[in-house]
C-alpha atoms as a PDB file:
ATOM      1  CA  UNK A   1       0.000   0.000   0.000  1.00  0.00           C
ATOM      2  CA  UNK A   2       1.559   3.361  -1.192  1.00  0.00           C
ATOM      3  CA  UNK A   3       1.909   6.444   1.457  1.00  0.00           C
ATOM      4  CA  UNK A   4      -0.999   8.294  -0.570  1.00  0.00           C
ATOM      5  CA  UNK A   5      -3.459   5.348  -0.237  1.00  0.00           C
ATOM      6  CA  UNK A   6      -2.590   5.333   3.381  1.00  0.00           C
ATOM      7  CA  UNK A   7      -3.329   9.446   3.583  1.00  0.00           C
ATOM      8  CA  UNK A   8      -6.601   8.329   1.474  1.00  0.00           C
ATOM      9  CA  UNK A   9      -7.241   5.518   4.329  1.00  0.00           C
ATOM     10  CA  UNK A  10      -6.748   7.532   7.415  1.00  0.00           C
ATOM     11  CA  UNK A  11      -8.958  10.799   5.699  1.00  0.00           C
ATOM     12  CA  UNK A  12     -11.388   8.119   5.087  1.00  0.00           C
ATOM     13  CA  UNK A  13     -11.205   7.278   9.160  1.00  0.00           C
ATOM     14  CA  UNK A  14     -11.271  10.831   9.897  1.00  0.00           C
ATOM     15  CA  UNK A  15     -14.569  12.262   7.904  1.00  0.00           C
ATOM     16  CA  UNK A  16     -16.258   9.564   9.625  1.00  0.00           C
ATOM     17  CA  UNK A  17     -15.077  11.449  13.202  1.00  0.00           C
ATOM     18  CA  UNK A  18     -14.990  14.905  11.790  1.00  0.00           C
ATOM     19  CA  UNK A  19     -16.955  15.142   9.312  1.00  0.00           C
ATOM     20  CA  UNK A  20     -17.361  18.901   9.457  1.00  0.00           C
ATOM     21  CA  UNK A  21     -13.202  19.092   9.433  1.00  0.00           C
ATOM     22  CA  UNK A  22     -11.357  20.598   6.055  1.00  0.00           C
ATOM     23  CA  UNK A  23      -9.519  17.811   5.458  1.00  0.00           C
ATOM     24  CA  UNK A  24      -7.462  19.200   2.063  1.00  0.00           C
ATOM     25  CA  UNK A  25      -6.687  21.518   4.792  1.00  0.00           C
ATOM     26  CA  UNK A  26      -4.644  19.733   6.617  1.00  0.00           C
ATOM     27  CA  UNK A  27      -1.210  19.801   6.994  1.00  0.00           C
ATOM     28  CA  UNK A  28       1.381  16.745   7.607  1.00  0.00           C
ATOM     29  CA  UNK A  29       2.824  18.320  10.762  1.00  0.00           C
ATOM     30  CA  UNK A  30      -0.429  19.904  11.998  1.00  0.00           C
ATOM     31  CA  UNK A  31      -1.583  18.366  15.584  1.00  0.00           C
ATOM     32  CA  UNK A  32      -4.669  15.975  14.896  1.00  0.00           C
ATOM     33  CA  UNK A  33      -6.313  16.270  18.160  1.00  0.00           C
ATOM     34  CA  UNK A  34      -5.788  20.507  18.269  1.00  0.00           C
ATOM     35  CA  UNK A  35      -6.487  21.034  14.523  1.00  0.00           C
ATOM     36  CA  UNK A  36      -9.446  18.992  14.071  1.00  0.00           C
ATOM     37  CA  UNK A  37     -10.625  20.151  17.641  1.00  0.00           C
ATOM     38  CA  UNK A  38     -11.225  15.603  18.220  1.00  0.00           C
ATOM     39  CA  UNK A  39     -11.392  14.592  21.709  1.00  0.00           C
ATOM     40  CA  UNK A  40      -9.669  11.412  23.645  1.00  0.00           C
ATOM     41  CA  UNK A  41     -12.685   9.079  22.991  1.00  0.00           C
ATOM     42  CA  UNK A  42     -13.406  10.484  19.112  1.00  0.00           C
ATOM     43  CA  UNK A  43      -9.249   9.547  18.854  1.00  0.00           C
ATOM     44  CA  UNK A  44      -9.480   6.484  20.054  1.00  0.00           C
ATOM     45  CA  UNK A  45     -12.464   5.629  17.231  1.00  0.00           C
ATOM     46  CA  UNK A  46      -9.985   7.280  15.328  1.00  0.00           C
ATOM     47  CA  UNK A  47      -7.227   5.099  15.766  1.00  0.00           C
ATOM     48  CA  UNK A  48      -9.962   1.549  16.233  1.00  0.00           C
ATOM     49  CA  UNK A  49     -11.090   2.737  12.933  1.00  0.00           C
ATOM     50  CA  UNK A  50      -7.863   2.626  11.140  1.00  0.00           C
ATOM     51  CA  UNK A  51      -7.098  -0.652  12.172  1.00  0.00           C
ATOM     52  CA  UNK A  52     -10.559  -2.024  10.991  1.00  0.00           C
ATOM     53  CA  UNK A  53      -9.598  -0.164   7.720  1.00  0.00           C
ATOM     54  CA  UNK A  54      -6.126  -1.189   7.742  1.00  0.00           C
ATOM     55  CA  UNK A  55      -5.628  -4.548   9.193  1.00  0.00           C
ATOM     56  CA  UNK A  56      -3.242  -2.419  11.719  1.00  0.00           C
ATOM     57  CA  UNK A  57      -3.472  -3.609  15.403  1.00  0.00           C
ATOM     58  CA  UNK A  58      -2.034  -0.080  17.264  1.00  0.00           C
ATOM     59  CA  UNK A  59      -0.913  -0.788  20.293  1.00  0.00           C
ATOM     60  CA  UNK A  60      -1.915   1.875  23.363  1.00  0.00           C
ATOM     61  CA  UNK A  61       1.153   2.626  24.202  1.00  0.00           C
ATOM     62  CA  UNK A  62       1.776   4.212  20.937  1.00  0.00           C
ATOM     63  CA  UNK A  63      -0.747   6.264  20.751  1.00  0.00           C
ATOM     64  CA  UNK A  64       1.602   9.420  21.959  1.00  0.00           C
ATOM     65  CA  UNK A  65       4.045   8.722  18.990  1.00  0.00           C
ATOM     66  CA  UNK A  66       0.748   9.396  16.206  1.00  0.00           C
ATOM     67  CA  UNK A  67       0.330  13.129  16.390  1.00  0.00           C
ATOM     68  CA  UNK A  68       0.091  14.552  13.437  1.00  0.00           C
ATOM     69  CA  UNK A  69      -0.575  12.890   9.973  1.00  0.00           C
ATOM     70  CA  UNK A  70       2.610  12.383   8.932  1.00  0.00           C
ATOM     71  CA  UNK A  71       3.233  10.877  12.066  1.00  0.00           C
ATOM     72  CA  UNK A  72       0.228   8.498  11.114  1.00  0.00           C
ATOM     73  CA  UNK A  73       1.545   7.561   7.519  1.00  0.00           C
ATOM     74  CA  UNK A  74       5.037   6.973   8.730  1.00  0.00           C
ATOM     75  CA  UNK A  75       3.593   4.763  11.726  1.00  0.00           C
ATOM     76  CA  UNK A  76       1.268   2.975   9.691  1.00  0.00           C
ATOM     77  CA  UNK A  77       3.355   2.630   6.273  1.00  0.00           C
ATOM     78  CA  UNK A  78       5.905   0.390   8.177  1.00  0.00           C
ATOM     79  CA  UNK A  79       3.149  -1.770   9.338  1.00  0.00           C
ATOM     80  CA  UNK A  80       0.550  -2.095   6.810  1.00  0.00           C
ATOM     81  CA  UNK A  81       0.253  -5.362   4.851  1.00  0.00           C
END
């Protein structure tokens, strides 16, 4: 899976959570959470809903390390199948 279908995945994930959020918007070093104004529980559909998506079990302890998108396809690029 190339980076850009990842970006397509995780935008995918994310208009389901924020579906009022500008996602073209969005910038690869921009904070998730701040930017897109999501809360703890909406992230953590967030992140549930990427690994339905993705096949990508993300463990809790890494959910500090996934900030900001490109945070997200670097994380997830190295793990997807």
């Amino acid at each position: 899976m190339t980076e850009a279908q990842i970006k397509e995945t995780i935008f995918k994930v994310l208009g389901r959570i924020a579906p009022e959020a500008q996602l073209d918007k969005l910038a690869l070093n921009d904070n998730l959470r701040e930017t897109l104004d999501i809360d703890s529980f909406d992230y953590l559909q967030f992140l549930i809903g990427l690994n339905e998506e993705l096949g990508v079990e993300i463990p809790e302890a890494d959910y500090g390390q996934l900030t900001t998108l490109a945070d997200l396809i670097r994380y997830l690029s190295a793990r997807v199948r």
